[in-house]
Structure formats: C-alpha cells, structure tokens
C-alpha atoms as a PDB file:
ATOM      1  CA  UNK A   1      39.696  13.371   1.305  1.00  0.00           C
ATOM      2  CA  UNK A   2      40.245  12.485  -2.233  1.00  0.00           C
ATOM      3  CA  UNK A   3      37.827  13.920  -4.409  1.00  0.00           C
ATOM      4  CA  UNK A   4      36.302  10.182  -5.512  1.00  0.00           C
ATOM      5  CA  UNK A   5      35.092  10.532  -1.645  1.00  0.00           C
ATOM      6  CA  UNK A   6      33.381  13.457  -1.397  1.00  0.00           C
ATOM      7  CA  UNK A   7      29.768  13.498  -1.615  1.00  0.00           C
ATOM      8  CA  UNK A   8      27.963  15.548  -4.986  1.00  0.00           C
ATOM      9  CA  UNK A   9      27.112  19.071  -4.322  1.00  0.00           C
ATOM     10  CA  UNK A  10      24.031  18.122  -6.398  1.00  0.00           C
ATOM     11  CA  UNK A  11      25.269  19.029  -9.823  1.00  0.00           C
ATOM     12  CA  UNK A  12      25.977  15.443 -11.155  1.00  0.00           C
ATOM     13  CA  UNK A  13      23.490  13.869  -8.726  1.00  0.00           C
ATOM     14  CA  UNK A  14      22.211  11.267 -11.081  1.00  0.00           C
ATOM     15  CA  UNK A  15      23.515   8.152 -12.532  1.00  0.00           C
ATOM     16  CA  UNK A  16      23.785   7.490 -16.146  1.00  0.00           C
ATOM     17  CA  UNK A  17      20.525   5.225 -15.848  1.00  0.00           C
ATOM     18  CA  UNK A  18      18.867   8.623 -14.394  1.00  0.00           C
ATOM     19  CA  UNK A  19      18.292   6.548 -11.138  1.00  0.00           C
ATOM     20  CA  UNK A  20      18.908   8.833  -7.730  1.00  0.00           C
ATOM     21  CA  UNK A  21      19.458   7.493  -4.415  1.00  0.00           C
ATOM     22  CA  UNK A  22      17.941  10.129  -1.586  1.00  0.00           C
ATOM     23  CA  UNK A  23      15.691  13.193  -0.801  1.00  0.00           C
ATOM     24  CA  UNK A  24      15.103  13.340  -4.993  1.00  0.00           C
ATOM     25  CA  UNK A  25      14.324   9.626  -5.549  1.00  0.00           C
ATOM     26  CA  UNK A  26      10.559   9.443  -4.752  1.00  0.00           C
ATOM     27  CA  UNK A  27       8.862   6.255  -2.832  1.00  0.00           C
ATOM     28  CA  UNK A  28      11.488   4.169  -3.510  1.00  0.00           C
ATOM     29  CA  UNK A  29      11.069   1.812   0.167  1.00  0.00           C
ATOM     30  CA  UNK A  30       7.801   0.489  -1.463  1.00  0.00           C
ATOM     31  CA  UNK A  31       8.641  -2.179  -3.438  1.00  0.00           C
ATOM     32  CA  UNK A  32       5.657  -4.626  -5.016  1.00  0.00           C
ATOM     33  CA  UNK A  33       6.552  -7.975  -3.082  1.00  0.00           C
ATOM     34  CA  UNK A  34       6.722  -9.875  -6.049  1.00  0.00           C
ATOM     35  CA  UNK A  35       9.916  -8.302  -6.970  1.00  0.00           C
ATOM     36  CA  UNK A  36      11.498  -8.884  -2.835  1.00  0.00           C
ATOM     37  CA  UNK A  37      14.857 -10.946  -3.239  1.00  0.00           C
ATOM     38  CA  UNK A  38      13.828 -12.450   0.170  1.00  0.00           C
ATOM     39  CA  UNK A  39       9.764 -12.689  -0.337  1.00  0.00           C
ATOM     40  CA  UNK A  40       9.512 -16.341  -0.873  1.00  0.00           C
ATOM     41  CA  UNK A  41      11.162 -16.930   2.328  1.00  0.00           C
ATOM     42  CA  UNK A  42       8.596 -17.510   5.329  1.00  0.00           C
ATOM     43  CA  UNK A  43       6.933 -14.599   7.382  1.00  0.00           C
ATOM     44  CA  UNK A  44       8.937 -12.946   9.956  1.00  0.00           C
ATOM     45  CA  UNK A  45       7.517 -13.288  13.459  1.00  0.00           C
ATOM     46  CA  UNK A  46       6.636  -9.571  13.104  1.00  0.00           C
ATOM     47  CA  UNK A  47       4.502 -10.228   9.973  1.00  0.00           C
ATOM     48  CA  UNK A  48       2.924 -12.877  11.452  1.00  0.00           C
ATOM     49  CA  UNK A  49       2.372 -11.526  14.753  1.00  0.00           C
ATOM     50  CA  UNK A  50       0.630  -8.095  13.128  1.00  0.00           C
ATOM     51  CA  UNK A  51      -1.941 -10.743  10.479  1.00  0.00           C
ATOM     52  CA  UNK A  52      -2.861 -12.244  13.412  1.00  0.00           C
ATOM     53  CA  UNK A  53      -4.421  -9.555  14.616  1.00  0.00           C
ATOM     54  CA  UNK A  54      -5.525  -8.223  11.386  1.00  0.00           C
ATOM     55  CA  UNK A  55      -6.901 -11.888  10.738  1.00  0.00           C
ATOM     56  CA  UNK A  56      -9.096 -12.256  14.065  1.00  0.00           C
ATOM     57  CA  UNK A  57      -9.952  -8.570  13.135  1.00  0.00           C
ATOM     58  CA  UNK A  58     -11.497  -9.176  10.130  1.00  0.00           C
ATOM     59  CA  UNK A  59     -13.146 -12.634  11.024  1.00  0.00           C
ATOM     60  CA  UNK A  60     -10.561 -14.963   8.176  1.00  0.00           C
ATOM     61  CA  UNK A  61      -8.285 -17.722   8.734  1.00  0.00           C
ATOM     62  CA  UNK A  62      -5.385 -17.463   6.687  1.00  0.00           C
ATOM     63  CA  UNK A  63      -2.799 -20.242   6.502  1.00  0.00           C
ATOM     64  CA  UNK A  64       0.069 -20.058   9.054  1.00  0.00           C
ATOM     65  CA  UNK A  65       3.255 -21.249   6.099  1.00  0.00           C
ATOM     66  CA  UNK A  66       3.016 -18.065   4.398  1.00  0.00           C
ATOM     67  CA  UNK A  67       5.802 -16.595   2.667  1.00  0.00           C
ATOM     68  CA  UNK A  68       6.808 -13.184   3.204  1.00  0.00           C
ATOM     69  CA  UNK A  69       5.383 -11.689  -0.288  1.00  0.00           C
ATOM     70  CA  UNK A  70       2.637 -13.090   0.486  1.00  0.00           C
ATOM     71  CA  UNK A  71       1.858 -11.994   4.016  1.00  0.00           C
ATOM     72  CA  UNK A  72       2.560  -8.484   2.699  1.00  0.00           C
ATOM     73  CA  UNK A  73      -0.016  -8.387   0.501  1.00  0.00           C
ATOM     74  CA  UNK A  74      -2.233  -9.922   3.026  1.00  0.00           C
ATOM     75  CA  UNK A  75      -1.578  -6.911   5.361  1.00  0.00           C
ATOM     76  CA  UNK A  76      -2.282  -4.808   3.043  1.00  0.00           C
ATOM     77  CA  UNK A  77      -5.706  -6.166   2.533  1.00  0.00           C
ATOM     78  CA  UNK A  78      -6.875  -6.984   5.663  1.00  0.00           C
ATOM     79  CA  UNK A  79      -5.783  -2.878   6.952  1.00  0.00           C
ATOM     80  CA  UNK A  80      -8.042  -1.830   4.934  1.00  0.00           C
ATOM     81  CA  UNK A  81     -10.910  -4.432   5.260  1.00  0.00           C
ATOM     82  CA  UNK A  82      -9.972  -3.595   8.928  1.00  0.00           C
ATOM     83  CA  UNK A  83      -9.644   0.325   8.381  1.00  0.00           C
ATOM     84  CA  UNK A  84      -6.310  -0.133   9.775  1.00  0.00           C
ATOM     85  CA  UNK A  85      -5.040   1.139   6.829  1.00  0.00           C
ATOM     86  CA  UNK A  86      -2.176   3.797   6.714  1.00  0.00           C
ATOM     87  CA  UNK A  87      -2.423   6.397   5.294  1.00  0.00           C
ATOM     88  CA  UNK A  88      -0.164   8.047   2.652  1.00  0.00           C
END
C-alpha cells in the first residue's frame, strides 16, 4: 500500500474546512430536506406507504403528488401528532 492509501491514524483526521467524515462528525445523516439534491423528486413508495398510515392515524388527507422534501417533513409531523415519534 502506498501511503496516499492508508487510512489516518487520527492525527490529521480533519480536512482543511475542519469537516470530518465518521465516529467524530456528529448527526451528520439528518439533513433539513430543503437542502436534499433529490427532495423535489416525488415520494418513494416507502414514504408514501409509512404517511399513509400516519395520515389515517391522525384523521388528515394529505395530497398523494408530494415530493420527497415534502413528505419528510410531513412524517415528521404527523409521528408526533401520532406519538409515533422516534426518539433521539
């Protein structure tokens, strides 16, 4: 292995921005769905699957052409209208 392939022993773990990838950089899988590259395309079957339940759960109607952002955020609201919520 040359030594531009070996992983950091930990000693020059961060980038010059200071951003880490790993055990040291926090909550970094939550991401606010505005900022999703992919959020304004439509609802995965999953998402929409999972807010249908929420949905009849809660007693709302919500519109079936969300986009993904958006049926995020519902989920979000309705688990813990629902006390579904996870938590953290």
């Amino acid at each position: 292995m040359t030594e531009s392939n070996m992983h950091s022993d930990g000693d020059d773990a961060t980038s010059p921005t200071g951003e880490v990838l790993g055990a040291d950089a926090g909550g970094t899988t939550e991401k606010d769905p505005e900022d999703w590259v992919t959020g304004d395309e439509p609802m995965t079957g999953a998402q929409r699957s999972y807010l249908d339940t929420l949905a009849r759960d809660a007693g709302e109607t919500l519109s079936a052409d969300l986009t993904k952002a958006e049926a995020s955020e519902h989920i979000e609201r309705l688990q813990q209208e629902t006390g579904r919520a996870t938590s953290t």
